[in-house]
Protein backbone atom coordinates (compact mmCIF):
# COMPACT_ATOMS: atom_id res chain seq x y z
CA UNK A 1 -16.58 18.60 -21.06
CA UNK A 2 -13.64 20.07 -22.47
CA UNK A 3 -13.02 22.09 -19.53
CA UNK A 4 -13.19 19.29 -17.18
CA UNK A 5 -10.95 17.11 -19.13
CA UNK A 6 -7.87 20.01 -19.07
CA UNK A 7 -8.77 20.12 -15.23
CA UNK A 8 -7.93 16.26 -15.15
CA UNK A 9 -5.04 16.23 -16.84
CA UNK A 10 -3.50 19.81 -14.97
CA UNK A 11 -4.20 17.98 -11.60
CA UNK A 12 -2.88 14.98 -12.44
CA UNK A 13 0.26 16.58 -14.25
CA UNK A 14 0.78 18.53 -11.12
CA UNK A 15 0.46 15.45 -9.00
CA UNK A 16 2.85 13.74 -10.99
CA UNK A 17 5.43 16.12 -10.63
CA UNK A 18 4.72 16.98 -6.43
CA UNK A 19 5.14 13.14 -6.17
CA UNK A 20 8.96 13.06 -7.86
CA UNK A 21 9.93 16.31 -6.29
CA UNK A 22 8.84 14.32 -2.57
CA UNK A 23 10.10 10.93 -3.92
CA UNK A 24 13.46 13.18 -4.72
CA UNK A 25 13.83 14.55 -1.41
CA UNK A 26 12.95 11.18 0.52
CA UNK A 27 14.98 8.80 -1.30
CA UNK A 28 17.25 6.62 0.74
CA UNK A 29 21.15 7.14 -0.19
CA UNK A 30 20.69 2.97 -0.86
CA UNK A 31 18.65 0.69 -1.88
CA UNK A 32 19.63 -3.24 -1.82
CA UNK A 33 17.23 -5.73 -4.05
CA UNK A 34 18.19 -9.45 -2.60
CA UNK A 35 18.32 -11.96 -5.58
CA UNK A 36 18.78 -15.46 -6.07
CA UNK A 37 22.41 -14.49 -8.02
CA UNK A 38 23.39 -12.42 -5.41
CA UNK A 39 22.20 -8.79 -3.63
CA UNK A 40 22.48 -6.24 -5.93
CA UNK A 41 23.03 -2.71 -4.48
CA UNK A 42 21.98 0.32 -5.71
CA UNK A 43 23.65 3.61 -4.78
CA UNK A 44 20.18 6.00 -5.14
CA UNK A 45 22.55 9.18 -4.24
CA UNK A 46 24.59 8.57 -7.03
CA UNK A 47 22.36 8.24 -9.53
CA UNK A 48 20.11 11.42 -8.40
CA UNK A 49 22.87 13.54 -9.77
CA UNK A 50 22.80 12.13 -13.51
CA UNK A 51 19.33 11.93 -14.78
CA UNK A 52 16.08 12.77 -13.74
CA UNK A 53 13.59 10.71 -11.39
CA UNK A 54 11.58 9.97 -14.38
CA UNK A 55 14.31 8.38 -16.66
CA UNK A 56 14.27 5.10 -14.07
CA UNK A 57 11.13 5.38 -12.30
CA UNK A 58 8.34 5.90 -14.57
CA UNK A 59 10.03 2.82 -16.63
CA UNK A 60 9.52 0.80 -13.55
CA UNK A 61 6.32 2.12 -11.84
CA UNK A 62 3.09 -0.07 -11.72
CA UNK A 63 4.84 -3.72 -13.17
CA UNK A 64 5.10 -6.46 -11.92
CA UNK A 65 8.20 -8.05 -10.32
CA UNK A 66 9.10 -10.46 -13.34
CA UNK A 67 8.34 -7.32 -15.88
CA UNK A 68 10.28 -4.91 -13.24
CA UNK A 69 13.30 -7.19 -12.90
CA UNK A 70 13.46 -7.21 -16.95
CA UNK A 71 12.78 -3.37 -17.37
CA UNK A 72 15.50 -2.29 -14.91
CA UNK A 73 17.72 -4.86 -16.57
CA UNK A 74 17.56 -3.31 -19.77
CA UNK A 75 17.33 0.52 -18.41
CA UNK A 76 20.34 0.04 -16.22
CA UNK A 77 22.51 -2.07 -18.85
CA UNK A 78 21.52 0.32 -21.71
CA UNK A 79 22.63 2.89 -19.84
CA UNK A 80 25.82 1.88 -18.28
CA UNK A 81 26.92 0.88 -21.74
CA UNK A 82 25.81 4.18 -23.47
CA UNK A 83 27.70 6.44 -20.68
CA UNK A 84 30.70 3.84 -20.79
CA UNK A 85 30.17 3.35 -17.25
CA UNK A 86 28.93 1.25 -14.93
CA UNK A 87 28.56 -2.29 -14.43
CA UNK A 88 27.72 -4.10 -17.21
CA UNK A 89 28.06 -7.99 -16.11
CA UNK A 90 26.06 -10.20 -13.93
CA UNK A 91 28.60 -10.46 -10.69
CA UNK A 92 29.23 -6.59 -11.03
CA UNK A 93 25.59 -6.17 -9.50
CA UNK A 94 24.57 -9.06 -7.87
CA UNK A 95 26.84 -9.98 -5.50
CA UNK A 96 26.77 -13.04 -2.85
């Protein structure tokens, strides 16, 4: 039982990483999320170059849109502010 339960979590481990290192590799340069403030516009390409997948995506993966719309709001905010960069107000993102 033991045995089978390291299997599990080596395969899924080694899933997890294949999928970010495709997901890496395959990620559009932009991505635009249309809002009722105003489109907000990621740059993808950017942001490849100053974390890891992981930081954003696993905080985002498997929630709903109200949850997701809260949990990139917070990532992305706490972030910006913490590197002193970034937009930090509402009409620096979404934009009509």
């Amino acid at each position: 039982m033991k045995k089978l339960f390291t299997l599990l979590i080596a395969v899924s481990l080694v899933a997890a990483i294949a999928s970010l290192v495709v997901a890496g590799n395959n990620a559009p340069p932009e991505i635009q999320y249309p809002t009722k403030l105003g489109t907000v516009t990621f740059n993808h390409l950017n942001h490849e170059n100053l974390t890891d997948c992981a930081s954003c995506h696993s905080a985002v993966q498997g929630i709903e849109a109200k949850q997701r719309k809260d949990a990139f709001h917070d990532l992305c905010l706490s972030c910006h502010k913490e590197q002193q960069q970034g937009p930090t107000s509402c009409k620096d993102c979404h934009v009509k």
